[in-house]
C-alpha atoms as a PDB file:
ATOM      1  CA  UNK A   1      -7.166  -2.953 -12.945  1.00  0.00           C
ATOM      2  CA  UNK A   2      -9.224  -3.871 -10.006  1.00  0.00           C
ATOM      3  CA  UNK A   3      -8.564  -6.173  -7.630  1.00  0.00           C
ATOM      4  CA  UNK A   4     -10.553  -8.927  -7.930  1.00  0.00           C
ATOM      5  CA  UNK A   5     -12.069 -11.665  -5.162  1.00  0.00           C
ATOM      6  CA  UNK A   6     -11.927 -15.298  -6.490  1.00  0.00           C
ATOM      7  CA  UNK A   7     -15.058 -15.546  -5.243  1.00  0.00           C
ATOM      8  CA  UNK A   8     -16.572 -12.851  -6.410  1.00  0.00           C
ATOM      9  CA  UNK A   9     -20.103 -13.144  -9.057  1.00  0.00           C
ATOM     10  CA  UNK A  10     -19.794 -12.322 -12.438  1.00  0.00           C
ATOM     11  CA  UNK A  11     -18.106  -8.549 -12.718  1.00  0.00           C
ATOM     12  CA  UNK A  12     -19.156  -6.525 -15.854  1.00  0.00           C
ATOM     13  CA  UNK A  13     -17.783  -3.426 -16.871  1.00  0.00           C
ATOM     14  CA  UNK A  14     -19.540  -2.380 -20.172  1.00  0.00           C
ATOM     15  CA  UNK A  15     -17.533   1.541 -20.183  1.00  0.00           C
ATOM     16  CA  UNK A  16     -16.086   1.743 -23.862  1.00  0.00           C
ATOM     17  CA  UNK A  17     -12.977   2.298 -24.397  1.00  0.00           C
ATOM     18  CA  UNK A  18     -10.461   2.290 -27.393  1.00  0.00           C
ATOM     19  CA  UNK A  19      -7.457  -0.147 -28.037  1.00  0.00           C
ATOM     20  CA  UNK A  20      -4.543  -0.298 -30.377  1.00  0.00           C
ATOM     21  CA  UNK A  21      -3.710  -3.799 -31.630  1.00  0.00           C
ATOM     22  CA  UNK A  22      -1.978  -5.307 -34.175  1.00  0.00           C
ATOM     23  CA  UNK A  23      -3.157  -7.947 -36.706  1.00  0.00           C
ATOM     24  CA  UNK A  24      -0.999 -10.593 -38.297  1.00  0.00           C
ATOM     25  CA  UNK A  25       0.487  -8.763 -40.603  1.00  0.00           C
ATOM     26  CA  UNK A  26       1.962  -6.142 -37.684  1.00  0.00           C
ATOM     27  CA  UNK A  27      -1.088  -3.401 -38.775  1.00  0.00           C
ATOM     28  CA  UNK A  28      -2.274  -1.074 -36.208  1.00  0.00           C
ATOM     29  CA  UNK A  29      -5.989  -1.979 -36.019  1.00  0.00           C
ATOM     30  CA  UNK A  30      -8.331   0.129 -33.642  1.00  0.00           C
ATOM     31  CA  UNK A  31     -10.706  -1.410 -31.225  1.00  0.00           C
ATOM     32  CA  UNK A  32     -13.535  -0.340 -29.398  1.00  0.00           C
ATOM     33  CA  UNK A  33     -13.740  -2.014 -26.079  1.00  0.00           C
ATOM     34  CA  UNK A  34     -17.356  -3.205 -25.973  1.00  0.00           C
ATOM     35  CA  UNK A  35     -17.254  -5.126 -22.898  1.00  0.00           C
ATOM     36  CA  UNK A  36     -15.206  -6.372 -20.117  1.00  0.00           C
ATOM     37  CA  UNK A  37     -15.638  -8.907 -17.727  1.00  0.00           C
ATOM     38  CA  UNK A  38     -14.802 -11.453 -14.583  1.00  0.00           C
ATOM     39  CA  UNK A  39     -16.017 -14.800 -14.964  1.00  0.00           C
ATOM     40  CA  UNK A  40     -15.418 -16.551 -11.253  1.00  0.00           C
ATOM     41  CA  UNK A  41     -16.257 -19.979 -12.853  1.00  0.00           C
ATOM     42  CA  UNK A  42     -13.323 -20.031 -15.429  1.00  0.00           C
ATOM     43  CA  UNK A  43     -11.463 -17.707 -12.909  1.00  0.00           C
ATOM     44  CA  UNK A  44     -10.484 -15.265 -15.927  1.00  0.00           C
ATOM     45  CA  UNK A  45     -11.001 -11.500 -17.189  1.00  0.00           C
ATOM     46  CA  UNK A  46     -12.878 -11.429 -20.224  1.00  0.00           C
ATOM     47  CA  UNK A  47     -12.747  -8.431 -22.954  1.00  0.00           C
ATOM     48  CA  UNK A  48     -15.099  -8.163 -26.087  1.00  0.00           C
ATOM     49  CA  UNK A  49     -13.819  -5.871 -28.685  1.00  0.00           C
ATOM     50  CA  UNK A  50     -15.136  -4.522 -31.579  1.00  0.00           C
ATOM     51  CA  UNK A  51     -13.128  -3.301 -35.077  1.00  0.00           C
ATOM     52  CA  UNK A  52     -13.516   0.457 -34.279  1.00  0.00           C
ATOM     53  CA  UNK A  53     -14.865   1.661 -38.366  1.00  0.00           C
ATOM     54  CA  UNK A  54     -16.355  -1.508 -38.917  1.00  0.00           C
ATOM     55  CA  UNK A  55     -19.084  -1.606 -40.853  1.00  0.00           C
ATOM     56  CA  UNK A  56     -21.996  -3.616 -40.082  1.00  0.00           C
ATOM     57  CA  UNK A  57     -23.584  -6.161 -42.508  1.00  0.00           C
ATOM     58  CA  UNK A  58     -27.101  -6.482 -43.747  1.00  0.00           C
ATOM     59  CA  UNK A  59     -28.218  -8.352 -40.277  1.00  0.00           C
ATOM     60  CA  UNK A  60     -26.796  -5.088 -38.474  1.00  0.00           C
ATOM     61  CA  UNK A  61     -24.386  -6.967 -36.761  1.00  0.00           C
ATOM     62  CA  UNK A  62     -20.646  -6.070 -36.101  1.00  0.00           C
ATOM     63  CA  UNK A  63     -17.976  -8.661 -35.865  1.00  0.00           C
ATOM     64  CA  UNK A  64     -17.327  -8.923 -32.017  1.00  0.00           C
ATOM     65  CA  UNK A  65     -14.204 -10.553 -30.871  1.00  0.00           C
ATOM     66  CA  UNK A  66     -13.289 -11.812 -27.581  1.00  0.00           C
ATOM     67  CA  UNK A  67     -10.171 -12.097 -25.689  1.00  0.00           C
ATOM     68  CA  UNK A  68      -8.961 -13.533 -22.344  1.00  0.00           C
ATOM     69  CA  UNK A  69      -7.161 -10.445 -20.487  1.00  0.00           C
ATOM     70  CA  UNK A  70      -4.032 -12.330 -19.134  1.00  0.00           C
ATOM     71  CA  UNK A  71      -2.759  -9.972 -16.256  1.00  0.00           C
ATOM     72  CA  UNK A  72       1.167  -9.857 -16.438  1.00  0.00           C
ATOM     73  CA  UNK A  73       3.092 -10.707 -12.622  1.00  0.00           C
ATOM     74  CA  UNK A  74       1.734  -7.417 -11.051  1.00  0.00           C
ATOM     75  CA  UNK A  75      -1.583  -8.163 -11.698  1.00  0.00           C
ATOM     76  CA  UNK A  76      -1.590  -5.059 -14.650  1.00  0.00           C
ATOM     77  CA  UNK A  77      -3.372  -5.786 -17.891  1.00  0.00           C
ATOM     78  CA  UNK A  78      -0.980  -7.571 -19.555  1.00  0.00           C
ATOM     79  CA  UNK A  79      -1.686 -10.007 -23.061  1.00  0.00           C
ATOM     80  CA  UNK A  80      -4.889 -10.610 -24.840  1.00  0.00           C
ATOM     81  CA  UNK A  81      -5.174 -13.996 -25.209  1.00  0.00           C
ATOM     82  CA  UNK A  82      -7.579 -16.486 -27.630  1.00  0.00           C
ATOM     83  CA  UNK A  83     -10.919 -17.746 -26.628  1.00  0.00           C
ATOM     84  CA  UNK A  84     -10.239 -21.744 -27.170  1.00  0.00           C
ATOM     85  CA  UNK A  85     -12.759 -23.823 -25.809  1.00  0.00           C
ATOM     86  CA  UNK A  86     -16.563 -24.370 -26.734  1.00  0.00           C
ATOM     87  CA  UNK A  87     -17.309 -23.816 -22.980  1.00  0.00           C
ATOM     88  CA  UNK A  88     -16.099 -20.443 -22.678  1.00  0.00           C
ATOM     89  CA  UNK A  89     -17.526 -19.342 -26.121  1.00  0.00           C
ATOM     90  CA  UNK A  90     -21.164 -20.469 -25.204  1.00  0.00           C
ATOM     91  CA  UNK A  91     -20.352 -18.199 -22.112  1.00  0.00           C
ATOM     92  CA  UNK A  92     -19.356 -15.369 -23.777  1.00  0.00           C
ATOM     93  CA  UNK A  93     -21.793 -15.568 -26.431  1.00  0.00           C
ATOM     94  CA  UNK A  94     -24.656 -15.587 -23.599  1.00  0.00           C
ATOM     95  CA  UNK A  95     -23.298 -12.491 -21.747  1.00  0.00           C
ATOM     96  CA  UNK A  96     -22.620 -10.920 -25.197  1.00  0.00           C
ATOM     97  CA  UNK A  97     -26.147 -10.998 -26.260  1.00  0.00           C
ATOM     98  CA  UNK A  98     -27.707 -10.418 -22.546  1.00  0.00           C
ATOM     99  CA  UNK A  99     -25.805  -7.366 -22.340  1.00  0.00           C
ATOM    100  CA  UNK A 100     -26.317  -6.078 -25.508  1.00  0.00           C
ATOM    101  CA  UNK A 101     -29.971  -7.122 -25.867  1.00  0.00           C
ATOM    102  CA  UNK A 102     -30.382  -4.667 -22.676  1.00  0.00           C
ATOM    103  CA  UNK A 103     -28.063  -1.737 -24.414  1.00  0.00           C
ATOM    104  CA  UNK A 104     -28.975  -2.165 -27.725  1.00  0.00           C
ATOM    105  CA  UNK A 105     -33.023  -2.478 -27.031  1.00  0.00           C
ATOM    106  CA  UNK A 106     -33.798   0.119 -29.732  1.00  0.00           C
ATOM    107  CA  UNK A 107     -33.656   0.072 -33.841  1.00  0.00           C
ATOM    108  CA  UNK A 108     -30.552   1.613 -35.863  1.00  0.00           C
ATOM    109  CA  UNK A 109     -31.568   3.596 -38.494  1.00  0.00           C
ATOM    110  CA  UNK A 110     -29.033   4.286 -41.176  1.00  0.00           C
END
């Protein structure tokens, strides 16, 4: 993990990557890591993964979920945490779709 200024702008780091997690019922489920991110305003490391497999519905869209990256007492990557409030969503959801929007600027054909 980088070390990060609290003053810093918004840091994204859009490199995938894949994660193991588990799901309520203890199930290894595979993630693609979409997106990751610093906000300074909510001082906080953001992470927007995607179900690695998923398949994506008529509108072409796959599930996305975020997750607060809670570094553990040495500053590593330690817990994935909920997103909880409406603030922080409409955040998310506007870096989600700028950043994609410039990715993603092309058609998928199946």
């Amino acid at each position: 993990m980088t070390e990060h200024n609290q003053d810093a702008e918004l840091q994204i780091n859009n490199e995938e990557e894949m994660l193991t997690l588990y799901d309520e019922e203890g199930n290894e489920v595979l993630y693609r890591k979409v997106l990751e991110f610093y906000h300074p305003e909510f001082k906080k490391e953001y992470v927007i993964l995607a179900e690695e497999g998923a398949e994506s519905d008529d509108d072409d869209l796959i599930e996305l979920v975020p997750m607060i990256n809670e570094p553990d007492e040495n500053g590593e990557g330690g817990k994935f945490l909920p997103v909880e409030t409406d603030e922080e969503w409409s955040m998310i959801e506007e870096i989600v779709n700028t950043e994609m929007d410039d990715d993603h600027d092309h058609d998928h054909e199946h």
